[in-house]
Protein backbone atom coordinates (compact mmCIF):
# COMPACT_ATOMS: atom_id res chain seq x y z
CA UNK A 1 75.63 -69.28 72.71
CA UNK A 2 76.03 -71.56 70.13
CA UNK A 3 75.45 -70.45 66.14
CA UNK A 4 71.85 -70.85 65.32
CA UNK A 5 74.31 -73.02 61.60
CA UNK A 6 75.29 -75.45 64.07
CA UNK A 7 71.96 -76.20 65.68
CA UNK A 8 71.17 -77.65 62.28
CA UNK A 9 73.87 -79.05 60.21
CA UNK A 10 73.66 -78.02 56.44
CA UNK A 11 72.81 -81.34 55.42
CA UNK A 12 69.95 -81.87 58.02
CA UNK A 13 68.63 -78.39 56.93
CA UNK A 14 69.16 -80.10 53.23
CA UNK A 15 66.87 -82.71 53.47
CA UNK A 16 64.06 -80.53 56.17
CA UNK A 17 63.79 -77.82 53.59
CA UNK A 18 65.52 -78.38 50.04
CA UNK A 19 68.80 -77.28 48.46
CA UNK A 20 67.54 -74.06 47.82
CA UNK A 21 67.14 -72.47 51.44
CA UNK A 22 71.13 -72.76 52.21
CA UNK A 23 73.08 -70.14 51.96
CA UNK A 24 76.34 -70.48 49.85
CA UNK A 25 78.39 -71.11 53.19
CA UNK A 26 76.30 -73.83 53.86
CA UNK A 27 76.33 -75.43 50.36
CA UNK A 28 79.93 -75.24 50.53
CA UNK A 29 80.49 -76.97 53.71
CA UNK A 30 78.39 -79.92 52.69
CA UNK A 31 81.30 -80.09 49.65
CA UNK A 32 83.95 -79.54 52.10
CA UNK A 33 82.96 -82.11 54.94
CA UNK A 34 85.24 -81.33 57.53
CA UNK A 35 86.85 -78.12 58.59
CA UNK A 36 90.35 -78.00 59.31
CA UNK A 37 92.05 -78.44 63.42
CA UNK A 38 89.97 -75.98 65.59
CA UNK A 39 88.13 -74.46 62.54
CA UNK A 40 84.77 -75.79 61.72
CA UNK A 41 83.49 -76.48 58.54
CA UNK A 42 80.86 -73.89 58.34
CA UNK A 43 83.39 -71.05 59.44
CA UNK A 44 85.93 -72.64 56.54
CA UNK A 45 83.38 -72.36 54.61
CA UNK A 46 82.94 -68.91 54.98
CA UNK A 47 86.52 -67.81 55.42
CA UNK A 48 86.70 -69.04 51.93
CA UNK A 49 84.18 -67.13 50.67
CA UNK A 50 84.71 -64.18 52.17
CA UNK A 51 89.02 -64.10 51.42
CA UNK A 52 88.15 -65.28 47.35
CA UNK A 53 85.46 -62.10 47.19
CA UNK A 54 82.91 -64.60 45.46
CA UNK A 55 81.92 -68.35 44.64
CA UNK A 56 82.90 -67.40 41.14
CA UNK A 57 86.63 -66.78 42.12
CA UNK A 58 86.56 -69.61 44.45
CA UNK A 59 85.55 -71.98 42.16
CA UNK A 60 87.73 -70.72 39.37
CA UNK A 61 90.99 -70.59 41.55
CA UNK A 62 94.04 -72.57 40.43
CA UNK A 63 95.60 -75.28 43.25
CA UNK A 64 98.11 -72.51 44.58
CA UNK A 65 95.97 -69.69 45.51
CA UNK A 66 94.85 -72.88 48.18
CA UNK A 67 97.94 -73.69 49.80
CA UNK A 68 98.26 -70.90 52.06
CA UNK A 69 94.78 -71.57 53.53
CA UNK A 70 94.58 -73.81 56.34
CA UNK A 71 92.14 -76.72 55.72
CA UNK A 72 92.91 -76.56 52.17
CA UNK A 73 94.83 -79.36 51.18
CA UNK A 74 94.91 -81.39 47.65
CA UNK A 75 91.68 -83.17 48.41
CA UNK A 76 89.16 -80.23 49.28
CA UNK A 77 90.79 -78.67 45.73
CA UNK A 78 90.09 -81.48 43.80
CA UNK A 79 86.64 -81.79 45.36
CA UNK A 80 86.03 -78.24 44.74
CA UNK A 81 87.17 -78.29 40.69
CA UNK A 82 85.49 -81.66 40.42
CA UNK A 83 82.31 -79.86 41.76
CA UNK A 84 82.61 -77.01 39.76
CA UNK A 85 82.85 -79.22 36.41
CA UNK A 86 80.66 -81.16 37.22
CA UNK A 87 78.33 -78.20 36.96
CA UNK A 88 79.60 -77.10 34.21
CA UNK A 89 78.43 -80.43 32.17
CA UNK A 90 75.39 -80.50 34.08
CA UNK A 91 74.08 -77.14 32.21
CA UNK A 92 75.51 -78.33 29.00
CA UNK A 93 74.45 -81.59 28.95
CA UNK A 94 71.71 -82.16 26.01
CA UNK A 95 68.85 -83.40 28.02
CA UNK A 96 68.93 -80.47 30.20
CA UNK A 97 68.94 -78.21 26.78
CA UNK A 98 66.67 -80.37 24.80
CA UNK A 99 63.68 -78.39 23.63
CA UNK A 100 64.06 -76.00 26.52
CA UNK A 101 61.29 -72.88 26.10
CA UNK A 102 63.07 -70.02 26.27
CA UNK A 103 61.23 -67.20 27.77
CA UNK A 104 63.77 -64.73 29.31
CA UNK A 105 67.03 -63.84 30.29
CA UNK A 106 66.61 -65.69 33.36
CA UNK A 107 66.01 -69.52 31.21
CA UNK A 108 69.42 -68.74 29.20
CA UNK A 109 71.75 -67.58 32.27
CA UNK A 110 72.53 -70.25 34.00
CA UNK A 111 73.74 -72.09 30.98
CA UNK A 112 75.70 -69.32 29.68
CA UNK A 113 77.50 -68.47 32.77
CA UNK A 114 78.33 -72.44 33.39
CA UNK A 115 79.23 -72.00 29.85
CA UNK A 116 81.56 -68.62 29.49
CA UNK A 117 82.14 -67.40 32.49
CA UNK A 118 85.27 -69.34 33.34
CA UNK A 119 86.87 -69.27 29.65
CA UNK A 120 90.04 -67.21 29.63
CA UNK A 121 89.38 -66.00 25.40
CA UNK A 122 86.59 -64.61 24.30
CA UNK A 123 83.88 -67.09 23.31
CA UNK A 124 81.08 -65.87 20.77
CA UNK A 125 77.91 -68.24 21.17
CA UNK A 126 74.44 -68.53 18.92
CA UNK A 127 71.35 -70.23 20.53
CA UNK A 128 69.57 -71.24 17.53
CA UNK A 129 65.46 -71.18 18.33
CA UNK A 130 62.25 -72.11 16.51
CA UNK A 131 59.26 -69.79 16.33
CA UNK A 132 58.22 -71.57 19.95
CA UNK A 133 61.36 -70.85 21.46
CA UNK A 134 62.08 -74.37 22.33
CA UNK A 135 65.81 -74.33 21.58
CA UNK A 136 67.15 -76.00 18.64
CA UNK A 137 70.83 -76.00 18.70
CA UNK A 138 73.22 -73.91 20.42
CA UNK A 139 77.06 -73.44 19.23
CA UNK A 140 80.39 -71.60 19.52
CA UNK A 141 80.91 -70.21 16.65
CA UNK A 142 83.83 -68.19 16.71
CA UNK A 143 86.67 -68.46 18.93
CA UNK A 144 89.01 -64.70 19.66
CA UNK A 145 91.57 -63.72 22.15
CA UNK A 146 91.38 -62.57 25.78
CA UNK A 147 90.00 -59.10 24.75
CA UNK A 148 88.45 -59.44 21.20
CA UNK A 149 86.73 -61.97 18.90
CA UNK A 150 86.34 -61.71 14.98
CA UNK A 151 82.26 -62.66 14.54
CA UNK A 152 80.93 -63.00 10.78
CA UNK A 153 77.20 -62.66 10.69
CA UNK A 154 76.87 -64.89 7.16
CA UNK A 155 78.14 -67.53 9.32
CA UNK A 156 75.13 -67.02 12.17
CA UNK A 157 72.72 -66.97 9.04
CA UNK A 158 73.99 -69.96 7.55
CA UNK A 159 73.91 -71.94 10.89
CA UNK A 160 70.33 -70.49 11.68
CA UNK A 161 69.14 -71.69 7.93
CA UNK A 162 70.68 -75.04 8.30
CA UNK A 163 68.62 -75.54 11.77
CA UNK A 164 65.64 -74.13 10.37
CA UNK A 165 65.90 -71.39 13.52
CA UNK A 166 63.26 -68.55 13.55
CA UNK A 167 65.05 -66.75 16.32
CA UNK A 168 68.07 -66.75 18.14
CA UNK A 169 69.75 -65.31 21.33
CA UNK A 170 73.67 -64.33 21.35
CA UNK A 171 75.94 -64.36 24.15
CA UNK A 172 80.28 -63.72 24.40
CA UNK A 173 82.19 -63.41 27.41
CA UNK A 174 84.40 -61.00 28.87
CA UNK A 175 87.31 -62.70 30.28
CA UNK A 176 88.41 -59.13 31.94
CA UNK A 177 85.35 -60.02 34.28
CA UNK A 178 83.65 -56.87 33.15
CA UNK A 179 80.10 -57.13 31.26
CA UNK A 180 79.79 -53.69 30.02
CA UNK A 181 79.42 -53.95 25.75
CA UNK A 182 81.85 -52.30 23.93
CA UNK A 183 80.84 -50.21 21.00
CA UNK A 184 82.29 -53.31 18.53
CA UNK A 185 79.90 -55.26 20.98
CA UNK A 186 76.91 -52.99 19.76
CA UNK A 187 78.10 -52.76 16.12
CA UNK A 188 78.35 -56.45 15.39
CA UNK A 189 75.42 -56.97 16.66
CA UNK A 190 73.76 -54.47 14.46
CA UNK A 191 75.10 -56.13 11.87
CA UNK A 192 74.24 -59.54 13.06
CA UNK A 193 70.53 -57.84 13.14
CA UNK A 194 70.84 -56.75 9.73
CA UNK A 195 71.91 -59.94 8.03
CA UNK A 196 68.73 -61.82 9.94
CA UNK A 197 65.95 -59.77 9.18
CA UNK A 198 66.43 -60.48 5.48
CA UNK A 199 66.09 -64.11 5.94
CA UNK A 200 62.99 -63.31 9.06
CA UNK A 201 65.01 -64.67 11.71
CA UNK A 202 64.76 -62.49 15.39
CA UNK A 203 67.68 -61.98 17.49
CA UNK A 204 66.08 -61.81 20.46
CA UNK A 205 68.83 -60.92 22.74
CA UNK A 206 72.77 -60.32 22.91
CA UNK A 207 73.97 -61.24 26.33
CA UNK A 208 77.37 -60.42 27.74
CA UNK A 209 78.77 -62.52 30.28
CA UNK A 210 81.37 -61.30 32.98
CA UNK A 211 82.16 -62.44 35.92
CA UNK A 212 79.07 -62.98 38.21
CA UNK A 213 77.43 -60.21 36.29
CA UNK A 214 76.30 -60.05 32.96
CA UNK A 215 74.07 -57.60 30.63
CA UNK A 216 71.05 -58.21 28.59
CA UNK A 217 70.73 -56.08 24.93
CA UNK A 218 66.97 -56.66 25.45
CA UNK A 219 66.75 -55.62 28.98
CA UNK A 220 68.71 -52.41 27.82
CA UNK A 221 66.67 -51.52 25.04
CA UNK A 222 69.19 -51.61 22.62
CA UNK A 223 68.03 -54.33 19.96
């Protein structure tokens, strides 16, 4: 019997029911367009998911961990790291950031994953908020190496004062993949605390951003 994904193409599905109903096999066969001789698109598709272990490492995968694949040529790659860019600069883009309410973790994450996730150093970032939440600014502020980043929190108050910012969320990336804090995590951020509450500015949140997984300060109870 043929696969119930085959009845209805990913596309067709697409424009019956929306973007968000398709699964990420489906999404990426829409990219991919054709399968490869005897292999069909949607079972590419999901070969490719399944041998990379996520979308994240798919995405992220440099031109030779493709050649092996069947399928896979120098077109579907660039496709795929033109997609994957493109998304990138979609999240970052100023009118999609523009006065953005920030309510949760949830209205920050896709913008800090697009953002961190992929970066191979350590990336410390300040989203700079007024006392509605509607973000203001948002800026890498210091640059470390694959394990570590020096942070100075008179730096974070300074940027904060010139924006006029009554709150602000903070984010860095693990490159190792792994989101747990370490305890320099927790003590900078202490100190980053510290050196905000004497000019009445909140940090709301310090999120850590691995690979497909991240963790909230807030959510942990830890701020």
């Amino acid at each position: 019997m043929e696969e119930q994904w085959l009845t209805i193409p990913p596309r067709e599905k697409l424009l019956q029911k929306g973007a968000r109903v398709l699964t990420d096999e489906e999404l990426l066969a829409i990219f991919l367009r054709t399968g490869a001789k005897g292999v069909h698109v949607m079972t590419l598709a999901a070969q490719l998911i399944e041998q990379f272990g996520s979308l994240y490492q798919l995405m992220t995968a440099g031109e030779t961990a493709f050649k092996p694949i069947k399928g896979m040529g120098v077109a579907k790659y660039a496709q795929l790291n033109a997609i994957a860019e493109l998304g990138r600069r979609f999240f970052t883009c100023n009118e999609v950031l523009e006065h953005q309410c920030v309510e949760s973790v949830a209205d920050m994450l896709s913008f800090l994953r697009s953002t961190l996730a992929h970066r191979e150093r350590e990336i410390f970032m300040v989203v700079f908020l007024d006392n509605q939440h509607q973000m203001l600014h948002h800026c890498e502020m210091f640059a470390g190496t694959i394990n570590s980043v020096e942070v100075h929190p008179r730096e974070i108050v300074r940027e904060a004062l010139k924006h006029n910012a009554a709150a602000l969320i903070l984010a860095h990336n693990h490159p190792s993949g792994l989101s747990r804090p370490s305890k320099a995590d927790k003590e900078i951020t202490r100190q980053i605390i510290a050196a905000c509450q004497l000019m009445k500015i909140r940090v709301l949140d310090h999120l850590v951003i691995g690979h497909g997984e991240y963790v909230s300060f807030a959510e942990r109870g830890w701020l």
